[in-house]
C-alpha atoms as a PDB file:
ATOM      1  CA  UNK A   1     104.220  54.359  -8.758  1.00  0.00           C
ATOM      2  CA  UNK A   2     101.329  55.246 -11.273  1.00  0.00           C
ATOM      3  CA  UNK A   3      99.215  53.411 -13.500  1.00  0.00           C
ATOM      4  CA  UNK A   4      97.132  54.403 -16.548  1.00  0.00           C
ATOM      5  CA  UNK A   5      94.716  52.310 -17.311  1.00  0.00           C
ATOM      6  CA  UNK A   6      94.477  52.850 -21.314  1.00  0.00           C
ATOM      7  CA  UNK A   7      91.199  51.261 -23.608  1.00  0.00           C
ATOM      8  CA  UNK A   8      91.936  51.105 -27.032  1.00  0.00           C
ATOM      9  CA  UNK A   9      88.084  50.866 -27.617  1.00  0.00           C
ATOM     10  CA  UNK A  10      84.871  52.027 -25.964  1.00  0.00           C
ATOM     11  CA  UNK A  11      82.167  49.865 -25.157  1.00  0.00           C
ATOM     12  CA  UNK A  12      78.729  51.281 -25.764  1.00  0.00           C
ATOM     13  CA  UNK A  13      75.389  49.846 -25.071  1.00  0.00           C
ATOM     14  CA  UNK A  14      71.871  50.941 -25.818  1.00  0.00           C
ATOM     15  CA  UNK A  15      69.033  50.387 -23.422  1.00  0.00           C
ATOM     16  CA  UNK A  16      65.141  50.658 -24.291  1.00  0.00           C
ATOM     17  CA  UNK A  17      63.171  51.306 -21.116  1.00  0.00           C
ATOM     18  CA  UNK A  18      59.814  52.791 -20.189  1.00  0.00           C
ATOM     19  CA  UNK A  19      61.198  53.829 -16.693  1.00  0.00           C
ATOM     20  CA  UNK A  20      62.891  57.024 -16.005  1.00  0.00           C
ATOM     21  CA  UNK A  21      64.042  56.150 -12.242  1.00  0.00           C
ATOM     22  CA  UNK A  22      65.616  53.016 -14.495  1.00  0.00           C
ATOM     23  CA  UNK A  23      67.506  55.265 -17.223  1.00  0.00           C
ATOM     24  CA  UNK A  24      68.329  57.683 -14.595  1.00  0.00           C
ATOM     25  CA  UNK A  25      70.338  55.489 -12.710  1.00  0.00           C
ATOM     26  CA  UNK A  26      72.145  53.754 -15.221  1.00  0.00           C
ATOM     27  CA  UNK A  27      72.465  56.022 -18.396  1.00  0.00           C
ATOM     28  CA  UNK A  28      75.140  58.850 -19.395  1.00  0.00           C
ATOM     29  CA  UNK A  29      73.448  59.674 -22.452  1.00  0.00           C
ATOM     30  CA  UNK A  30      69.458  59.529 -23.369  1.00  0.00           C
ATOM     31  CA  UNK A  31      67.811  59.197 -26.991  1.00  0.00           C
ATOM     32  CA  UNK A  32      64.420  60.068 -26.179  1.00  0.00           C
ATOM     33  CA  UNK A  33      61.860  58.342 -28.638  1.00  0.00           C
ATOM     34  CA  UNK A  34      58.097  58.393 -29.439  1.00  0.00           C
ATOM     35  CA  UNK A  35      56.599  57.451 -32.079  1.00  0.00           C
ATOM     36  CA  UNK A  36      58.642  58.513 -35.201  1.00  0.00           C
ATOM     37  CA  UNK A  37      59.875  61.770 -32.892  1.00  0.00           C
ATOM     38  CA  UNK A  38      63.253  61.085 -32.018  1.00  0.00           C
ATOM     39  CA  UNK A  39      65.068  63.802 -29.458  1.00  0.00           C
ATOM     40  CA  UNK A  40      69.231  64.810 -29.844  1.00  0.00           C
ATOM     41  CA  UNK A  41      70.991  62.694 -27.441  1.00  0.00           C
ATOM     42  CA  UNK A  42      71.854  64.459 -24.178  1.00  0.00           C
ATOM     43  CA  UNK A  43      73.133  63.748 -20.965  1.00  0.00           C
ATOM     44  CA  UNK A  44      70.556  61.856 -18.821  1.00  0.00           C
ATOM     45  CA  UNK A  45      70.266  64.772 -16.152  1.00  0.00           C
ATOM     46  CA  UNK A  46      69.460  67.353 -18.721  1.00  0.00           C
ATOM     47  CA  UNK A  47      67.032  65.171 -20.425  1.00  0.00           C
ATOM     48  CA  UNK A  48      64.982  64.374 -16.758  1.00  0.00           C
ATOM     49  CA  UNK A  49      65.703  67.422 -15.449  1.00  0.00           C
ATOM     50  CA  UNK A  50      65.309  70.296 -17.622  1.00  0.00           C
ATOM     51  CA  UNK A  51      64.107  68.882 -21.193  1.00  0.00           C
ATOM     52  CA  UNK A  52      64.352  70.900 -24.231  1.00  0.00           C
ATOM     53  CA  UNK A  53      61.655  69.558 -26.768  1.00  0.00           C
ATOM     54  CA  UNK A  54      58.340  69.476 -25.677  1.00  0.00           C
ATOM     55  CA  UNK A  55      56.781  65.817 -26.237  1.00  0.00           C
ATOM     56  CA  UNK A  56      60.059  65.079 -23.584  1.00  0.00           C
ATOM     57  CA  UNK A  57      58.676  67.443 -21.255  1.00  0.00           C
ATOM     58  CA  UNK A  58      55.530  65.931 -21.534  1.00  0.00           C
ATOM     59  CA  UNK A  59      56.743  62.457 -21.040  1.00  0.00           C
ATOM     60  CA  UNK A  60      58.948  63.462 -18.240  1.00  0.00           C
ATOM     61  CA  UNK A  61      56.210  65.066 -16.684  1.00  0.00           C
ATOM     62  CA  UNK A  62      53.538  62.343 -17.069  1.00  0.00           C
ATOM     63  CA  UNK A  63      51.336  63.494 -19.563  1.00  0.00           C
ATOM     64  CA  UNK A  64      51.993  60.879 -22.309  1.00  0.00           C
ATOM     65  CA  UNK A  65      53.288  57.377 -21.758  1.00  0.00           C
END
């Protein structure tokens, strides 16, 4: 016997955090923000790993906090 578990809603929530190891390990999605620079959401491993805007590759990297 099968069973489908169905939600009639999702259940979002929305972090702020100064620590990547922190948003790495519990975030799907990442809004990267600085200032009044605000990045397209993208999966957290694309974000960390291979970042497409430069003040996230800088921030990734170390060079601004």
């Amino acid at each position: 016997m099968s069973v489908d578990f169905v939600t009639k809603r999702e259940i979002h929530t929305v972090l702020v955090s100064h620590i990547l190891r922190q948003a790495w390990r519990i975030s799907g999605y990442i809004i990267f923000c600085i200032g009044d620079a605000l990045s397209n959401p993208a999966p957290t491993e694309d974000v960390l790993l291979n970042p497409k805007e430069e003040l996230t590759r800088e921030y990734v990297k170390g060079y601004i906090s």
